[in-house]
Protein backbone atom coordinates (compact mmCIF):
# COMPACT_ATOMS: atom_id res chain seq x y z
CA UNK A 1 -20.57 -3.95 1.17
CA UNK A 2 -19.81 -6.68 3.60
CA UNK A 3 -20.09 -5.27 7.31
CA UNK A 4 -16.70 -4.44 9.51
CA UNK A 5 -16.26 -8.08 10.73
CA UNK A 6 -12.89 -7.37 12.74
CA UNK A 7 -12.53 -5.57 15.80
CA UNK A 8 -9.33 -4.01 16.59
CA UNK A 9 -8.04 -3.90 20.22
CA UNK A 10 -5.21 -1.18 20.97
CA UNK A 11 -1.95 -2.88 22.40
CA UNK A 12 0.64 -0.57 22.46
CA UNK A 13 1.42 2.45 20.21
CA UNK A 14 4.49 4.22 22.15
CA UNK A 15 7.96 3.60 21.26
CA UNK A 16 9.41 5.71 18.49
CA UNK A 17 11.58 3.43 15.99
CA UNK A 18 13.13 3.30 13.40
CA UNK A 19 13.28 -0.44 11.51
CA UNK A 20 11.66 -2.11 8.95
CA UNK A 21 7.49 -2.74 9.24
CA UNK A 22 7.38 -6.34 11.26
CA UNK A 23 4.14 -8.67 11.58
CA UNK A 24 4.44 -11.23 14.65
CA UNK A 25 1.48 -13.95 15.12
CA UNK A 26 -0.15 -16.30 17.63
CA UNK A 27 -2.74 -17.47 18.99
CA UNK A 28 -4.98 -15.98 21.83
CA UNK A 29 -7.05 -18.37 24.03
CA UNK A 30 -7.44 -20.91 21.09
CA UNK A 31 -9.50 -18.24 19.05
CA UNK A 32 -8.83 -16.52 15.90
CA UNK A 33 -6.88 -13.63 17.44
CA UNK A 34 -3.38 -12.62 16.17
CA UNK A 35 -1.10 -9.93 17.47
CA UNK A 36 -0.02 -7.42 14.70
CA UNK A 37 2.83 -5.31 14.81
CA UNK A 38 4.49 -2.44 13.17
CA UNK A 39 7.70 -0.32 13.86
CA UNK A 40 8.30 3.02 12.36
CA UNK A 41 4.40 3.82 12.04
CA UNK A 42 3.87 7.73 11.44
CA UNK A 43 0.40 9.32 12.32
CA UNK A 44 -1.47 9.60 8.57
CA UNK A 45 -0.55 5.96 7.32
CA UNK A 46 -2.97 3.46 6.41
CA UNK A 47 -3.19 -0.19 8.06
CA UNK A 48 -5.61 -2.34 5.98
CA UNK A 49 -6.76 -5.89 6.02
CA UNK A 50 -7.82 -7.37 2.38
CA UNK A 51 -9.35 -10.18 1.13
CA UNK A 52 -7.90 -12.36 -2.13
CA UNK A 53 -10.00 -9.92 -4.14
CA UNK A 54 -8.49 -6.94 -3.13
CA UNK A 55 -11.62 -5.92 -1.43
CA UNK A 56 -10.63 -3.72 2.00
CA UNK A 57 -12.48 -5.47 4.83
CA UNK A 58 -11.01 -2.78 7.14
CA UNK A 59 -8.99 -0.05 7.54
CA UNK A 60 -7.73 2.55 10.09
CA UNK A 61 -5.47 5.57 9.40
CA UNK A 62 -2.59 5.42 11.80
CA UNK A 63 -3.06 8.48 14.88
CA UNK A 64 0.11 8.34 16.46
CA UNK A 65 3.97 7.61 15.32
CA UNK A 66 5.74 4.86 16.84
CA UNK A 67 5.32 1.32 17.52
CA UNK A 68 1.96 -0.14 16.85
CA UNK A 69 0.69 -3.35 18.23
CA UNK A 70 -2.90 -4.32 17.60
CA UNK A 71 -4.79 -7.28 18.73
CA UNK A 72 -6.78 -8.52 15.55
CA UNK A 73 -9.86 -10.76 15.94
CA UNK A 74 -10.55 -12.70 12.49
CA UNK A 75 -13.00 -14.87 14.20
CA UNK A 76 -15.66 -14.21 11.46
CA UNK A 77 -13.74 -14.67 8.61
CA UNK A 78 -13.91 -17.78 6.17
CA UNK A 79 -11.13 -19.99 5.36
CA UNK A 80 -9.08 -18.10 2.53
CA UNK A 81 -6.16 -15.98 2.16
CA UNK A 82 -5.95 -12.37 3.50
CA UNK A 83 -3.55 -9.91 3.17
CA UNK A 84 -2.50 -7.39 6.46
CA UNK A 85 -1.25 -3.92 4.62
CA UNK A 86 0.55 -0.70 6.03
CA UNK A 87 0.52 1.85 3.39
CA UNK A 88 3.27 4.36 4.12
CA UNK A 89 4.80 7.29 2.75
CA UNK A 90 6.99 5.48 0.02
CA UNK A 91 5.56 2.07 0.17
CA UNK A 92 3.36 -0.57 1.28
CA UNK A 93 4.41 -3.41 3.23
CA UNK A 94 2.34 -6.32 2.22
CA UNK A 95 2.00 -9.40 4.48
CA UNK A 96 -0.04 -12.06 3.35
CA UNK A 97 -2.07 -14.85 6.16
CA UNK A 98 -4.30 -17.88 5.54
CA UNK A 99 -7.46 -18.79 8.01
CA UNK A 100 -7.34 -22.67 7.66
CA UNK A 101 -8.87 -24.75 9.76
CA UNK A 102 -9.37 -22.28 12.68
CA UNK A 103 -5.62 -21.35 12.48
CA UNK A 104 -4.43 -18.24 11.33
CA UNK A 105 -0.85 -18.64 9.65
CA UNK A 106 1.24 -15.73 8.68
CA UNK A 107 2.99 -16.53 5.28
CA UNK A 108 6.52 -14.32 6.20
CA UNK A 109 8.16 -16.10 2.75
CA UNK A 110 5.62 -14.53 0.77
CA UNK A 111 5.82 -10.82 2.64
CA UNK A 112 6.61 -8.23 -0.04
CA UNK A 113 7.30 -4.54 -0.10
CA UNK A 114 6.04 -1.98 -3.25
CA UNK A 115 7.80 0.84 -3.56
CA UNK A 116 5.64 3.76 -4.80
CA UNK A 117 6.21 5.89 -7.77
CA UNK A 118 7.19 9.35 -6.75
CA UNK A 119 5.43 11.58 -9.07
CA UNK A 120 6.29 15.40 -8.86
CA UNK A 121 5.77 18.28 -11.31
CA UNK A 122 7.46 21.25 -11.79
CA UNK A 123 6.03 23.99 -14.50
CA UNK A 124 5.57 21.94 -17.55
CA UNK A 125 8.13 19.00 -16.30
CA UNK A 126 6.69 15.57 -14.54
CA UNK A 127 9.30 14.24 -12.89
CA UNK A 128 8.74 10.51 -11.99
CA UNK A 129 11.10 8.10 -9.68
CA UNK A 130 10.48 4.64 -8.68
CA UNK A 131 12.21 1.57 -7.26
CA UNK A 132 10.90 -1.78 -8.82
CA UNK A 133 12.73 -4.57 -7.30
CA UNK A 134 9.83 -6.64 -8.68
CA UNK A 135 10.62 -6.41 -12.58
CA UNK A 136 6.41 -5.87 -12.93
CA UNK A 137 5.66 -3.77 -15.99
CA UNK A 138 5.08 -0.27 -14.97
CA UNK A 139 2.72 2.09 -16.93
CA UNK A 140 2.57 5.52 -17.34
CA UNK A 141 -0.77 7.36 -18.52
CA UNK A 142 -0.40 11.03 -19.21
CA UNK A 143 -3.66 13.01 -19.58
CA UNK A 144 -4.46 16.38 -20.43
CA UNK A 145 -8.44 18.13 -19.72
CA UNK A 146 -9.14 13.86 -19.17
CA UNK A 147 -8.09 13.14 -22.36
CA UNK A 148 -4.81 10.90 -23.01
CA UNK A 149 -1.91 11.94 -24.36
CA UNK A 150 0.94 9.60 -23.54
CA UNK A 151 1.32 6.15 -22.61
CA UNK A 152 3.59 4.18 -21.57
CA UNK A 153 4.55 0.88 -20.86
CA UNK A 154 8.13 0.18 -19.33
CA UNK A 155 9.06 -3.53 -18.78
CA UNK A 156 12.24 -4.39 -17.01
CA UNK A 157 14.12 -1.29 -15.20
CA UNK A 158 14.36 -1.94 -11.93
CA UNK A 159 15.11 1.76 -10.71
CA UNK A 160 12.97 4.07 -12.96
CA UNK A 161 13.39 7.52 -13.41
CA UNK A 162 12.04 9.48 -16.45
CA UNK A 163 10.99 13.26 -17.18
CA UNK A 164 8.44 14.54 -19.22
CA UNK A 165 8.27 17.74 -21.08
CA UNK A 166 4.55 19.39 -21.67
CA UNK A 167 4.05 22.69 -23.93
CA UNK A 168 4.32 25.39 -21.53
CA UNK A 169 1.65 27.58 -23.96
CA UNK A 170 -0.95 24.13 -23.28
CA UNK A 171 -2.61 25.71 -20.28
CA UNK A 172 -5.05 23.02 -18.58
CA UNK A 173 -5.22 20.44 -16.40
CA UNK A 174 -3.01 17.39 -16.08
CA UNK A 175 -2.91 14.36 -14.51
CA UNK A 176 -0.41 11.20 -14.47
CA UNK A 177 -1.27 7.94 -13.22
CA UNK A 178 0.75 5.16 -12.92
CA UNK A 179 0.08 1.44 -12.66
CA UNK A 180 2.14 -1.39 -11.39
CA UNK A 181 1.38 -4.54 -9.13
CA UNK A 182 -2.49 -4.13 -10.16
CA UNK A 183 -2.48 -0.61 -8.20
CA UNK A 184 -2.80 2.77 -9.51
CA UNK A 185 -1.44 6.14 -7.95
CA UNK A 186 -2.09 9.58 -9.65
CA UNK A 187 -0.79 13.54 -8.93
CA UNK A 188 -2.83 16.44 -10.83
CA UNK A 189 -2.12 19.53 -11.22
CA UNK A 190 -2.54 22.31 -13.72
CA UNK A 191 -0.35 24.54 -16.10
């Protein structure tokens, strides 16, 4: 596994706010340093930094709610395309940035925001709700002792809601996962 190759600075992480997740860049002293900012951060959420691959180069789970402003030095990376992420509650703000020629360029037309599945159960219902402004197919994998039972595929609905009924005399365990926008998220539980 590649070693931590970006140091994080702490800015800022005071004011309390309520507005949409916002990424500002520049330029420090010529090097590869941008400033990174967030607004309506709560302690427990995830701020990542991936490669094209998908592979996490770091991460740091958020310790305080508020504004967050972090100086981030990309000085080792290559030339390439990375992606800043803030995985929240509900969603994960996605904002993409290139390394070219010693300049690190935010891509803000190519920012995107996934909306994750809520996935509840109640007895021998799964309840599961999810906003895909997207139109990515969305798939649903039921299993039962690790064994599948159900699938799904859904194509084109952009608000999804849909309830599943399990025999109440199948004691076990369950799991759902669900897959869209080459991510999975899961919930387990037992009946």
């Amino acid at each position: 596994m590649k070693k931590q190759i970006i140091t994080i600075a702490l800015l800022i992480n005071s004011l309390i706010g309520y507005s949409n997740a916002e990424i500002n860049n520049y330029l420090v002293d010529n090097s590869k340093k941008v400033t990174v900012e967030f607004r309506n951060v709560k302690k427990g959420h995830l701020l990542s930094i991936k490669d094209n691959k998908g592979v996490t180069i770091y991460s740091e789970v958020i310790s305080e709610n508020g504004h967050l402003a972090k100086i981030l030095d990309v000085t080792y990376l290559e030339q390439g395309t990375y992606y800043v992420e803030l995985d929240k509650d509900f969603e994960i703000v996605i904002k993409p940035f290139k390394i070219k020629e010693n300049i690190v360029i935010f891509e803000e037309n190519e920012e995107k925001t996934i909306f994750k599945p809520v996935i509840r159960n109640q007895e021998n219902m799964i309840f599961i709700s999810k906003i895909a402004l997207d139109n990515e197919p969305m798939q649903v994998v039921i299993y039962y002792n690790d064994e599948v039972i159900f699938s799904e595929t859904i194509q084109t609905e952009t608000i999804l809601n849909r309830i599943y009924r399990l025999e109440k005399e199948i004691k076990g365990n369950y799991k759902v996962v669900f897959y869209n926008n080459n991510r999975s998220f899961e919930n387990a539980f037992k009946i």
